[in-house]
Protein backbone atom coordinates (compact mmCIF):
# COMPACT_ATOMS: atom_id res chain seq x y z
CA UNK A 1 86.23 -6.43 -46.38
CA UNK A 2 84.25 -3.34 -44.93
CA UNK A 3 80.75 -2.93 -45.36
CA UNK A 4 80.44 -0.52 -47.55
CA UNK A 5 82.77 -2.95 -50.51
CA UNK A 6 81.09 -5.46 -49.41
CA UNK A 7 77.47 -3.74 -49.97
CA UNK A 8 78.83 -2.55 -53.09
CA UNK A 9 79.44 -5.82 -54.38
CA UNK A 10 76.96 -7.77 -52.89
CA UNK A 11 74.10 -6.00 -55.52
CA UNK A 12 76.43 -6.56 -58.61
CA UNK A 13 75.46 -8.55 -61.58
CA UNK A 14 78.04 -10.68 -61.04
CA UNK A 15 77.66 -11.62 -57.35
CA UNK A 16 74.17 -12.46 -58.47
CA UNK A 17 75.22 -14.66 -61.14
CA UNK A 18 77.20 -16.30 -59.39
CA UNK A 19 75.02 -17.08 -55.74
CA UNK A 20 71.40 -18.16 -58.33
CA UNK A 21 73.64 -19.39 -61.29
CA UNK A 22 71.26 -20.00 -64.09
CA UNK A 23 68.22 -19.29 -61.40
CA UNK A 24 68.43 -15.75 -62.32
CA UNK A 25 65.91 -14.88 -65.02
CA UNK A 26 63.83 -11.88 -65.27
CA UNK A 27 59.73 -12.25 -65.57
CA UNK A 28 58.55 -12.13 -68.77
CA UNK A 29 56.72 -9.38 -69.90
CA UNK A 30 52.94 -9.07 -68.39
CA UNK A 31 53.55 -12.23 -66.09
CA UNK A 32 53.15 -11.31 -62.15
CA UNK A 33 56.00 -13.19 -60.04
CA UNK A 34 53.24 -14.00 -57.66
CA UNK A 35 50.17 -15.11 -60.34
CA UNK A 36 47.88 -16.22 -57.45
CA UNK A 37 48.66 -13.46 -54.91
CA UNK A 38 48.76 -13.60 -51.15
CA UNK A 39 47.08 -16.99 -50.23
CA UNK A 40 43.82 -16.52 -48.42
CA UNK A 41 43.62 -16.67 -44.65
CA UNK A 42 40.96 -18.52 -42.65
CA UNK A 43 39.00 -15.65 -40.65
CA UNK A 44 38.72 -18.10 -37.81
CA UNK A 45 37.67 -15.13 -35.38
CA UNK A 46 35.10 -13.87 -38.16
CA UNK A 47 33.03 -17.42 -37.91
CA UNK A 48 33.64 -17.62 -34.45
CA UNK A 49 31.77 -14.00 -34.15
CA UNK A 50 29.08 -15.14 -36.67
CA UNK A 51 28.03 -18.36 -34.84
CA UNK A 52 28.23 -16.09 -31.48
CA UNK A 53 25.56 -13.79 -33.15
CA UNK A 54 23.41 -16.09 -34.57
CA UNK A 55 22.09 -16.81 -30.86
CA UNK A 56 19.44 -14.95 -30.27
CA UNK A 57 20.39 -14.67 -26.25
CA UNK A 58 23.99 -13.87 -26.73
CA UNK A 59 22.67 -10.73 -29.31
CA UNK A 60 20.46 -10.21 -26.08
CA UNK A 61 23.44 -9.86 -23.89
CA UNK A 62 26.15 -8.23 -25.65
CA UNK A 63 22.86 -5.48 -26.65
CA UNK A 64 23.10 -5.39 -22.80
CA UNK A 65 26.69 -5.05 -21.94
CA UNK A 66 27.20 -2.08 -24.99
CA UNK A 67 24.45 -0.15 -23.31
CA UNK A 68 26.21 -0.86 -20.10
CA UNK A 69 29.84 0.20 -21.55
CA UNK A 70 28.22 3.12 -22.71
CA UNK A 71 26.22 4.53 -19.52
CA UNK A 72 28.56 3.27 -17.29
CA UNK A 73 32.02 4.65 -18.95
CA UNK A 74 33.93 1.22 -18.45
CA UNK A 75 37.11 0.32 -19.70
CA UNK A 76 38.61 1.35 -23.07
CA UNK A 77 39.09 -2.64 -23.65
CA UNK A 78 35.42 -3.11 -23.41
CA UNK A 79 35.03 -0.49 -26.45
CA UNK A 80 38.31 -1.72 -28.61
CA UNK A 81 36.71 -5.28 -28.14
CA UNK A 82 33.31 -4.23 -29.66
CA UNK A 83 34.44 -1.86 -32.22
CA UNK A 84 36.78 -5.57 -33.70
CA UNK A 85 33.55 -7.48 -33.26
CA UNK A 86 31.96 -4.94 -35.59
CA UNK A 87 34.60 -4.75 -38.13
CA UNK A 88 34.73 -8.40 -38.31
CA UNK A 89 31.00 -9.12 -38.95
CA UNK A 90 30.12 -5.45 -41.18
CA UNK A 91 33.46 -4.81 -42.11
CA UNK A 92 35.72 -1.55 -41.68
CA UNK A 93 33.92 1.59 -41.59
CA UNK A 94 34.45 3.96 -44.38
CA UNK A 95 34.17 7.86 -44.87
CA UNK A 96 33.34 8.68 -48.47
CA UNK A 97 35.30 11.78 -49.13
CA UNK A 98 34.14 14.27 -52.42
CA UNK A 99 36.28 16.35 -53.77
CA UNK A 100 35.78 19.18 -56.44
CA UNK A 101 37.69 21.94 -57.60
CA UNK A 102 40.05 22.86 -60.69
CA UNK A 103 42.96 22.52 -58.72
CA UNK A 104 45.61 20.37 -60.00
CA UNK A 105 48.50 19.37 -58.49
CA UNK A 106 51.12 22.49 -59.61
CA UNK A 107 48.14 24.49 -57.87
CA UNK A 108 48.58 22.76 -54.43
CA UNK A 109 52.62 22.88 -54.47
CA UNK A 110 52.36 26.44 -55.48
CA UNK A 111 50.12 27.02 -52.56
CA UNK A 112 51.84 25.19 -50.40
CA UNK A 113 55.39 27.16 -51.11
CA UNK A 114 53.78 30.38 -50.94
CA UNK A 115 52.30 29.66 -47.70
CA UNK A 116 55.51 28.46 -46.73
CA UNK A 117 57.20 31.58 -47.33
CA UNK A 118 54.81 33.58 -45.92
CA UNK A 119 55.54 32.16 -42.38
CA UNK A 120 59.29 32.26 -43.19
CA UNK A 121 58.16 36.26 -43.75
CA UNK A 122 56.22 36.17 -40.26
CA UNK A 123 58.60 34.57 -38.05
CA UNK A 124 61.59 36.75 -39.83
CA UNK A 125 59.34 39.43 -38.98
CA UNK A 126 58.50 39.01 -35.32
């Protein structure tokens, strides 16, 4: 059978029915397929990070080596390794982002199309 038949057929009703027999059954109405969601992982790294910076002479030293990353220019690993250490203990960091106007979103595809045909106009032109 080629590929594309067998494709074809594979996402039939009837294929279905017959590789989940009875199994097949649609959700009902207002009922996730997943009620509990993802499971929570264990943020081993996280607690490991915590108990690191609860030491008062380990806060001393890595206080230390980012002044010394910084001054001295070190490697970018030095830098990816600190900015993880912060995410993990203060979380991501976020940019709020305000936005005001009256434009909807017909406004910004108009816009968009007639600044796309006014470089089709200057490249036809040059």
């Amino acid at each position: 059978m080629d590929p594309v038949s067998k494709a074809q057929t594979a996402n039939s009703q009837e294929s279905r029915i017959a590789r989940f027999g009875d199994k097949l059954k649609p959700f009902p109405k207002g009922v996730s397929g997943n009620p509990s969601g993802r499971p929570k992982r264990k943020k081993y790294a996280s607690k490991v990070y915590n108990e690191l910076f609860r030491d008062p002479e380990f806060r001393a030293a890595f206080k230390q080596s980012v002044r010394d990353v910084v001054t001295a220019g070190r490697g970018m690993a030095v830098v990816l390794m600190a900015r993880e250490i912060t995410e993990r203990l203060e979380g991501p960091v976020t940019q709020s982002l305000e936005i005001s106007g009256e434009l909807g979103i017909s406004d910004v595809i108009r816009k968009v199309r007639e600044r796309k045909e006014q470089l089709i106009e200057l490249r036809n032109a040059s």
